[in-house]
Protein backbone atom coordinates (compact mmCIF):
# COMPACT_ATOMS: atom_id res chain seq x y z
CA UNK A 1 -70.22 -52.94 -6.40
CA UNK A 2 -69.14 -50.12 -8.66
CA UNK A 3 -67.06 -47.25 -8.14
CA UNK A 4 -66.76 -44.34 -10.24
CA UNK A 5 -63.85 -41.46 -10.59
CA UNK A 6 -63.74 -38.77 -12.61
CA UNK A 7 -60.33 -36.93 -13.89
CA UNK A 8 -59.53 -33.68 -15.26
CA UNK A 9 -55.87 -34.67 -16.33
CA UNK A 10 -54.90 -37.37 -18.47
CA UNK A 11 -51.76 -38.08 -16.46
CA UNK A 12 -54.15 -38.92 -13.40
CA UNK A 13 -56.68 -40.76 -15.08
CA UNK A 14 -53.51 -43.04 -16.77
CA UNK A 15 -51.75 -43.46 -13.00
CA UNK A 16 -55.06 -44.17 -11.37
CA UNK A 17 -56.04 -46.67 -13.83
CA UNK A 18 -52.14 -48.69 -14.16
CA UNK A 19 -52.91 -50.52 -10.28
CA UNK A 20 -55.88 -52.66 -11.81
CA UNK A 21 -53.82 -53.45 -14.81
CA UNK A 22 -53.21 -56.98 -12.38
CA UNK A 23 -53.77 -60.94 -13.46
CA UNK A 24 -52.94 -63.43 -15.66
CA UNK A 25 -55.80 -62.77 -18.20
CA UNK A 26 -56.84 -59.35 -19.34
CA UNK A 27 -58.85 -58.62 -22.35
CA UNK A 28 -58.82 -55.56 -24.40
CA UNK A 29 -61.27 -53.37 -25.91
CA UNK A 30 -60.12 -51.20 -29.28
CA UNK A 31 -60.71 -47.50 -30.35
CA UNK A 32 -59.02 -44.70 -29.63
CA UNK A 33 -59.75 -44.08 -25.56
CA UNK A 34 -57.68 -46.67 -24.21
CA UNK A 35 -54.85 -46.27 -26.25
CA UNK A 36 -52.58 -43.98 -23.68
CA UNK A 37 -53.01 -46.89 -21.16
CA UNK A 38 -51.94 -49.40 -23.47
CA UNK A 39 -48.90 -47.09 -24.22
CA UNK A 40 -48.10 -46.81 -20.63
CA UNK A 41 -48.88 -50.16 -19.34
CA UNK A 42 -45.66 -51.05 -21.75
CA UNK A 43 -43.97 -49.51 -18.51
CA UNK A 44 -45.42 -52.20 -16.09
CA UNK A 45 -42.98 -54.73 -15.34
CA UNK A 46 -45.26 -57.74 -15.36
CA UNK A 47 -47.02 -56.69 -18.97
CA UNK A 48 -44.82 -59.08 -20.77
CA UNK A 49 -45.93 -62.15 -18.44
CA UNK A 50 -49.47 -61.34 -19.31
CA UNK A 51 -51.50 -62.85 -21.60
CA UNK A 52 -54.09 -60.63 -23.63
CA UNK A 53 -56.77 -61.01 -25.70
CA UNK A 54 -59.46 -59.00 -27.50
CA UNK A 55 -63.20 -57.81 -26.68
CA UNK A 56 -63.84 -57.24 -29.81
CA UNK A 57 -62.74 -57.02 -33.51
CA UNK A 58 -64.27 -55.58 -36.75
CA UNK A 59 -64.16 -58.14 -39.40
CA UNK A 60 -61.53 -57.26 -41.09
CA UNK A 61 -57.91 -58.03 -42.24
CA UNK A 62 -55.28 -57.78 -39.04
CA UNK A 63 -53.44 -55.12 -40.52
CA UNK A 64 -56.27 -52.91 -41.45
CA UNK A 65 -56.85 -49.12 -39.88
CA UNK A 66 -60.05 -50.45 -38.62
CA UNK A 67 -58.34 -53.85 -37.02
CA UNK A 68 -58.17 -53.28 -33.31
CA UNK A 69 -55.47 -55.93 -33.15
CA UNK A 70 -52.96 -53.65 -35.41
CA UNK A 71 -53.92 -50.77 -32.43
CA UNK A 72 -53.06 -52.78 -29.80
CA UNK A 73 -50.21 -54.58 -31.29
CA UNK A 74 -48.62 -51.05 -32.45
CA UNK A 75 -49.35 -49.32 -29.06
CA UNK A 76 -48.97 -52.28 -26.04
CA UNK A 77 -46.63 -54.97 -28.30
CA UNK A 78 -47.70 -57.28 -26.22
CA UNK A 79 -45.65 -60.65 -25.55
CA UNK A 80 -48.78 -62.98 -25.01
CA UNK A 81 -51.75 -61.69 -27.53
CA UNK A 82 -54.59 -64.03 -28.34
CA UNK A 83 -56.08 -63.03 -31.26
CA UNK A 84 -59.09 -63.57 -33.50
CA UNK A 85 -58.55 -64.95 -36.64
CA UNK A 86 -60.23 -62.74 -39.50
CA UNK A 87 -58.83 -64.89 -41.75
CA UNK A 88 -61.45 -67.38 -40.96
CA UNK A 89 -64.84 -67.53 -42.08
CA UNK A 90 -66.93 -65.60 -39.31
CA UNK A 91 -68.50 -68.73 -37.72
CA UNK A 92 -64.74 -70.73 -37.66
CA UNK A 93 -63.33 -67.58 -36.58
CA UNK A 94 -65.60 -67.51 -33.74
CA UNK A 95 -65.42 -70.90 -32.65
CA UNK A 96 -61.60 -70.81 -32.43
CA UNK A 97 -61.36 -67.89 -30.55
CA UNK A 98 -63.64 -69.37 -27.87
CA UNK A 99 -61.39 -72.48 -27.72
CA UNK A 100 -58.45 -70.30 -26.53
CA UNK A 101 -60.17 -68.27 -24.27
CA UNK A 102 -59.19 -68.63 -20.51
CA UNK A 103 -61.57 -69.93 -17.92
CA UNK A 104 -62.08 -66.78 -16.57
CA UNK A 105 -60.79 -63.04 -17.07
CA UNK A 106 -58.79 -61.60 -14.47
CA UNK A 107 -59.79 -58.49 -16.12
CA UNK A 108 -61.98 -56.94 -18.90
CA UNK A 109 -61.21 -53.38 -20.17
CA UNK A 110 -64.20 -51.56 -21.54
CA UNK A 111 -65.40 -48.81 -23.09
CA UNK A 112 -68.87 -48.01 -23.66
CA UNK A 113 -70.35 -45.95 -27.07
CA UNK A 114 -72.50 -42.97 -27.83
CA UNK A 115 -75.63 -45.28 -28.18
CA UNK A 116 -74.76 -47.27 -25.12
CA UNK A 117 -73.13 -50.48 -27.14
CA UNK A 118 -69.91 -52.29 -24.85
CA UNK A 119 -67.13 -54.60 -26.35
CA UNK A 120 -69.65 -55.02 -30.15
CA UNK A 121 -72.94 -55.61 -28.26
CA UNK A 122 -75.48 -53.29 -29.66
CA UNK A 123 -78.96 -51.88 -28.88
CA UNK A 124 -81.13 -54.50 -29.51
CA UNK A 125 -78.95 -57.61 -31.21
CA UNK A 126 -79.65 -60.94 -30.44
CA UNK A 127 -76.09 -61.39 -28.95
CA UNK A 128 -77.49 -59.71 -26.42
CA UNK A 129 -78.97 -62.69 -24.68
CA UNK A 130 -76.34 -64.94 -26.11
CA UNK A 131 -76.12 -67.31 -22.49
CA UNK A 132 -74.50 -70.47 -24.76
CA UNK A 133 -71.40 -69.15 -26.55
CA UNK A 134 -68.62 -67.25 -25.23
CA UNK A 135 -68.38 -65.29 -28.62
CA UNK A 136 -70.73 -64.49 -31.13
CA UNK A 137 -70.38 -62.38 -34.07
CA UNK A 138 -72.43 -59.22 -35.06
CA UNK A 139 -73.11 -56.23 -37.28
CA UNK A 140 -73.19 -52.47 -36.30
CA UNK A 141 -76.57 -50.86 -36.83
CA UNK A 142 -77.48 -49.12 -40.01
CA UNK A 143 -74.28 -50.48 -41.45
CA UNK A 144 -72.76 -53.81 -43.19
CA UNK A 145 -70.09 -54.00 -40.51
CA UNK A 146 -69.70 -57.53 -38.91
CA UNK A 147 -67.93 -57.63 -35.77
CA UNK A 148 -66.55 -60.87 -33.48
CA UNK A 149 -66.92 -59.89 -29.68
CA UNK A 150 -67.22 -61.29 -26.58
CA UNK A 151 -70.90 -62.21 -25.22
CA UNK A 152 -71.95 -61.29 -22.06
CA UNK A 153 -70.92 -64.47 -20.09
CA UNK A 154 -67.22 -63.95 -20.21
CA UNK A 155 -67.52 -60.34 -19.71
CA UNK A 156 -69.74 -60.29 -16.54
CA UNK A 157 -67.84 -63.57 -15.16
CA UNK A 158 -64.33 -62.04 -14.86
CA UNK A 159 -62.98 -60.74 -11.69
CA UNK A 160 -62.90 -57.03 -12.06
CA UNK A 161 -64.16 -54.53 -15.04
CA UNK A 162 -63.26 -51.52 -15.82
CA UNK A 163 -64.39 -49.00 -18.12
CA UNK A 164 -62.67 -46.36 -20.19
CA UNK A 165 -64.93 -43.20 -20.57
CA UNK A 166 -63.53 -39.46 -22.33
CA UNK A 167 -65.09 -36.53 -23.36
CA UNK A 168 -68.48 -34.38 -22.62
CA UNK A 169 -70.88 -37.22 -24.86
CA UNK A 170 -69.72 -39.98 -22.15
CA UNK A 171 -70.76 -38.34 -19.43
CA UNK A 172 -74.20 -38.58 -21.05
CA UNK A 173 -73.82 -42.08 -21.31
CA UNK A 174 -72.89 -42.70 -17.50
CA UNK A 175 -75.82 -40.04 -16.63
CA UNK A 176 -78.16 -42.70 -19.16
CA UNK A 177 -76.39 -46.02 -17.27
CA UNK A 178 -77.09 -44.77 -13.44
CA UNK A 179 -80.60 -42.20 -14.18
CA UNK A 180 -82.22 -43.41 -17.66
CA UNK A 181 -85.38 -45.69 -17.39
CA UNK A 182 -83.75 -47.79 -20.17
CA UNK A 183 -83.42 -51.70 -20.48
CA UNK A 184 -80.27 -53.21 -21.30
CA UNK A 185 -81.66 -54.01 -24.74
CA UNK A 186 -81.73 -50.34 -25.45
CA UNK A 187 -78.81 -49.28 -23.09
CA UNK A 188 -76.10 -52.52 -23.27
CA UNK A 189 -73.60 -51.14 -21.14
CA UNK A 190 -76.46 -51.41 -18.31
CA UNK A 191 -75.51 -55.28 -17.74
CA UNK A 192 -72.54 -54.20 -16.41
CA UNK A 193 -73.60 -52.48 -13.59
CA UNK A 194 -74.38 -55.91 -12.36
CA UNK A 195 -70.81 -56.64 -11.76
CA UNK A 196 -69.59 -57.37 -8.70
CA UNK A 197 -65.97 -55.50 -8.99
CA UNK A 198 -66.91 -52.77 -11.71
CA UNK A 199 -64.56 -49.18 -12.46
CA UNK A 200 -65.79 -46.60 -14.31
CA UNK A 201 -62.94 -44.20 -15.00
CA UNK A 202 -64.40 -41.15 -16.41
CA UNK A 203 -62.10 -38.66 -18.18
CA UNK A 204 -63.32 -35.11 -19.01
CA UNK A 205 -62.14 -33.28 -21.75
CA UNK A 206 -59.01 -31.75 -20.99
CA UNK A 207 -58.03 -28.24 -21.67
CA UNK A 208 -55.36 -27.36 -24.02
């Protein structure tokens, strides 16, 4: 089952989106979409009992511009943040993270890019079909930039997704996910629709 909502006002797109924010075990996605949720969900009484942990992370030091654990850190502060360890060689790094992760999500927030990628599963990577390991580690196309994400198994077996869409290019993208004759190795985000409990929240572009 999916549901999808569109908003023209980032104040209702934020208060529609705070009700799912619900569980034990939520993992976070980086870049700059969710990051007015994260801010506001500092409001939510239970955030501090929650325990977090990340989709995704570029390989690089934690307090690196790039490091989606500085975002969230800096925007949610969260109380309970699992972490992974770019300190580590990739492979350790990997494997560690997977021994803290929860049996199951109670939530996964998403977003989904311009070419279709979710959490740092690309067009046509062999993480794709990853069915073994919980994580894996990758490297954005056409550049040298390994990333540790979650694999699919993780992702699709939590209770509820939701994804994080803004601006005029996503609404491409969720045109591509419902209309586009594309396979999920060319279109990623596609897997998802096979969720049982999926949200697309879909914000346009507001005006100034």
């Amino acid at each position: 089952m999916h549901t999808i909502k569109t908003f023209n006002t980032r104040d209702t797109w934020i208060q529609a989106t705070l009700p799912h924010i619900q569980g034990d075990y939520i993992a976070l996605s980086g870049g700059s979409t969710p990051k007015p949720i994260y801010h506001a969900m500092t409001q939510l009484p239970q955030t501090e009992l929650i325990h977090f942990y990340q989709v995704d992370e570029r390989y690089v030091p934690k307090t690196d511009n790039q490091s989606n654990q500085r975002m969230i850190r800096e925007t949610l502060h969260p109380n309970h943040f699992h972490t992974i360890d770019t300190s580590l060689p990739i492979e350790k790094a990997c494997m560690k993270y997977e021994a803290e992760l929860p049996k199951q999500f109670d939530l996964v927030i998403l977003g989904i890019g311009t070419d279709g990628h979710t959490a740092s599963l690309f067009p046509q990577s062999e993480a794709l079909g990853e069915a073994n390991k919980q994580v894996t580690h990758t490297v954005k196309p056409n550049t040298d930039e390994k990333r540790i994400t979650l694999a699919f198994p993780p992702i699709m077996n939590s209770k509820t997704i939701i994804i994080l869409l803004q601006g005029q290019e996503k609404k491409k993208i969720i045109d591509e996910l419902f209309h586009a004759n594309k396979l999920i190795s060319e279109l990623p985000a596609k897997k998802l629709l096979d969720h049982q409990n999926l949200y697309i929240h879909y914000l346009e572009t507001e005006k100034e």
